[in-house]
N, C-alpha and C. Protein backbone atom coordinates (compact mmCIF):
# COMPACT_ATOMS: atom_id res chain seq x y z
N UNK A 1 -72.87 56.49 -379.90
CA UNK A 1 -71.56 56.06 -380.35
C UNK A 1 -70.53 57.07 -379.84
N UNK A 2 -69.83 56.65 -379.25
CA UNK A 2 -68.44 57.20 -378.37
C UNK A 2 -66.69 57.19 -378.87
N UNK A 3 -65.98 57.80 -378.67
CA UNK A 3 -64.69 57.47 -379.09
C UNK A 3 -63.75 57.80 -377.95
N UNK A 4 -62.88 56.49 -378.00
CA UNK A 4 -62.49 56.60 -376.53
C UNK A 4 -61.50 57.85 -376.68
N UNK A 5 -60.60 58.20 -377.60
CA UNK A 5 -60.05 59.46 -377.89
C UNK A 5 -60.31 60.55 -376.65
N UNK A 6 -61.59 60.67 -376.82
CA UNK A 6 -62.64 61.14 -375.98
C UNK A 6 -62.91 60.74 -374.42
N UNK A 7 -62.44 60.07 -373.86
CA UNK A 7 -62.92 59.66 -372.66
C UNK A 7 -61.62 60.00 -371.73
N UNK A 8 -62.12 60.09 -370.38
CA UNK A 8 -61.17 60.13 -369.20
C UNK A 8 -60.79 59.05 -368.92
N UNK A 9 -60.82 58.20 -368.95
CA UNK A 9 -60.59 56.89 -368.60
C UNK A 9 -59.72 56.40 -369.21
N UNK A 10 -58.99 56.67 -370.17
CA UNK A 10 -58.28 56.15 -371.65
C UNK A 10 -56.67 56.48 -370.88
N UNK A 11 -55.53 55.47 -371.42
CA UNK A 11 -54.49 55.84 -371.41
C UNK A 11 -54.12 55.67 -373.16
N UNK A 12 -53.09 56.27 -373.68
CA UNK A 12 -53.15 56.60 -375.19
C UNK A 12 -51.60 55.91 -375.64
N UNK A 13 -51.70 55.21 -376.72
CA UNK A 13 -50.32 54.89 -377.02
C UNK A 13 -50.33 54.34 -378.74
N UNK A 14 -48.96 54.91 -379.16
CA UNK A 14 -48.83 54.88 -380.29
C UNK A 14 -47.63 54.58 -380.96
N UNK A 15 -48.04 53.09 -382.17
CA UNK A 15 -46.29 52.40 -382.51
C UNK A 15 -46.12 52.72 -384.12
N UNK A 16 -45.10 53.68 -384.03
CA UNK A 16 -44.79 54.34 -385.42
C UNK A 16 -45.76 55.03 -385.90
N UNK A 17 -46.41 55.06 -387.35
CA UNK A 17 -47.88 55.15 -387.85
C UNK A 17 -48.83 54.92 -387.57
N UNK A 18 -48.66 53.47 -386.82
CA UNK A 18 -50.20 53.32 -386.88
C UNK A 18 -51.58 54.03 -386.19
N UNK A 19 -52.69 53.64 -386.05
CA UNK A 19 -53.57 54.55 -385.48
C UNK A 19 -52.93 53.85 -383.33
N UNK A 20 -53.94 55.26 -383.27
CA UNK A 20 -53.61 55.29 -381.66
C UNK A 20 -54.37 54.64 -380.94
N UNK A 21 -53.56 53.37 -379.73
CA UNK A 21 -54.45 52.80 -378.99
C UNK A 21 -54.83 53.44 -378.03
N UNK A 22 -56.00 52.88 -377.02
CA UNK A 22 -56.54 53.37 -376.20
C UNK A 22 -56.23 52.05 -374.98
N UNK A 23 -55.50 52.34 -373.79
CA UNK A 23 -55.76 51.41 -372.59
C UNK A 23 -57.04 51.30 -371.75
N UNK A 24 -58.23 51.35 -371.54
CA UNK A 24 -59.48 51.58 -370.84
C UNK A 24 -58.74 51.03 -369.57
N UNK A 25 -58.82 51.92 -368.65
CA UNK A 25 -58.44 51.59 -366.96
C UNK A 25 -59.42 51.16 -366.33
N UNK A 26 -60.63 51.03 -366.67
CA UNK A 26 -61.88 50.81 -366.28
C UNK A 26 -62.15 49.17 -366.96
N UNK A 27 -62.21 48.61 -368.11
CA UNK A 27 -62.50 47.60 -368.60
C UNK A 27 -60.97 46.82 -368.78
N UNK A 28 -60.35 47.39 -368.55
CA UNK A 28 -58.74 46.71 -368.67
C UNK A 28 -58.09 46.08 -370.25
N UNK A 29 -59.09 46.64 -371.42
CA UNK A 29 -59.43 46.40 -372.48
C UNK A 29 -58.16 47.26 -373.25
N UNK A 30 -57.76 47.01 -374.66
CA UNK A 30 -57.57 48.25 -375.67
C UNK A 30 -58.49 47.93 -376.61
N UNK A 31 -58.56 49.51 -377.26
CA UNK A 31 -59.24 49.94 -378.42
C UNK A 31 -58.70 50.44 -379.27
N UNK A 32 -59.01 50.81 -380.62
CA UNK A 32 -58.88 51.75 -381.45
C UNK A 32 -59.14 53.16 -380.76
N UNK A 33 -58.66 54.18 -380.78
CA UNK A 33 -59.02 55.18 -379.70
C UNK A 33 -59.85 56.32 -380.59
N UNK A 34 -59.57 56.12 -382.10
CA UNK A 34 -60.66 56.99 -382.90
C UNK A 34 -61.96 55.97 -383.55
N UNK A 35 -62.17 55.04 -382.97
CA UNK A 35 -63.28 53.98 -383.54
C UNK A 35 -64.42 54.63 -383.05
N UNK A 36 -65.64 54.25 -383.27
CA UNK A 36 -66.76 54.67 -382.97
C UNK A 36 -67.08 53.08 -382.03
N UNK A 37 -67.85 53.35 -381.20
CA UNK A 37 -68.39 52.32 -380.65
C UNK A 37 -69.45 52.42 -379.24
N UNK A 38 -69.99 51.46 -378.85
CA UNK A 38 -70.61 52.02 -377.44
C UNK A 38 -69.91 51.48 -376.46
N UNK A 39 -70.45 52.24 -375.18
CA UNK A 39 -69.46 51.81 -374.10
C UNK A 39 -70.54 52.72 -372.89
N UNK A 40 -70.80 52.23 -371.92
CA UNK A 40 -71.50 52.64 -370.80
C UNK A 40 -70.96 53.17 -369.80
N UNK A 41 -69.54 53.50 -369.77
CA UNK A 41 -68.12 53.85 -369.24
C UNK A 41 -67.79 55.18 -369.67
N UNK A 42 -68.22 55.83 -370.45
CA UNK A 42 -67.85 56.69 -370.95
C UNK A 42 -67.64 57.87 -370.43
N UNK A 43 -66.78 59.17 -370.28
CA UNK A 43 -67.02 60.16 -369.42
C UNK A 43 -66.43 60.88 -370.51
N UNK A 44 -66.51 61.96 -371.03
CA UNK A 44 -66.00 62.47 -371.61
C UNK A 44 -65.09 64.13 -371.51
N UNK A 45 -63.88 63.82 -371.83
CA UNK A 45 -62.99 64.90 -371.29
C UNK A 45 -62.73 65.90 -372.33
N UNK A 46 -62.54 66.86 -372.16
CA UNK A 46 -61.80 68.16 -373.08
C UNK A 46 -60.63 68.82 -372.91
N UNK A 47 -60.12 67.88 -371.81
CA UNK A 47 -58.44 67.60 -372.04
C UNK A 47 -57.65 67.27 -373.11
N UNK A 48 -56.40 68.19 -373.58
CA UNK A 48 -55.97 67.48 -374.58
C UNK A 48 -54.88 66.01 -374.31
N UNK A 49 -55.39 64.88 -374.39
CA UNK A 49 -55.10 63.42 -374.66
C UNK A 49 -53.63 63.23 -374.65
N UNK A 50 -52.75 63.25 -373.60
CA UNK A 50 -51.29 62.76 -374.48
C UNK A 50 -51.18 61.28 -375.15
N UNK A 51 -50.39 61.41 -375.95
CA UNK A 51 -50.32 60.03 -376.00
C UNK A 51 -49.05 59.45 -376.31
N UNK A 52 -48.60 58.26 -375.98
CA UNK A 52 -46.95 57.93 -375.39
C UNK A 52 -46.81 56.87 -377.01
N UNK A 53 -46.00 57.47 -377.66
CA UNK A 53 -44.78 57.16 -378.36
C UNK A 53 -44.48 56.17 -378.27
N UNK A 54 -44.01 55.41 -379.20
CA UNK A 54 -43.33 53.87 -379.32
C UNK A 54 -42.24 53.77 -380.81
N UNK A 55 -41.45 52.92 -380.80
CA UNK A 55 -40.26 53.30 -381.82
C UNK A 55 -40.25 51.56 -382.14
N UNK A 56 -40.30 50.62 -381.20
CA UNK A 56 -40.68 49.02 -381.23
C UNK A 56 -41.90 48.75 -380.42
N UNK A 57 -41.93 47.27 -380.84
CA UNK A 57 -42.62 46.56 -380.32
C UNK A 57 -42.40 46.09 -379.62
């Protein structure tokens, strides 16, 4: 079990409160970016993650 939080592959974005999405550039997908889940894609980075701000929808 993986969290894309965690992965290189992830672009990160976030509207007001809520939790932070994840763009997968690889599956062209979003996620929950702190979910647990599997994924065979996974690479995992120890970069710290930016993640881009939103004020609307």
């Amino acid at each position: 079990m993986v969290r894309c939080i965690e992965c290189k592959h992830g672009k990160y974005m976030q509207w007001f409160e809520n939790p932070i999405i994840c763009h997968c550039n690889i599956l062209n997908e979003k996620f929950v970016a702190e979910s647990k889940h599997l994924c065979v894609d996974f690479e995992k980075t120890n970069a710290k993650r930016e993640v881009q701000h939103f004020d609307h929808y």
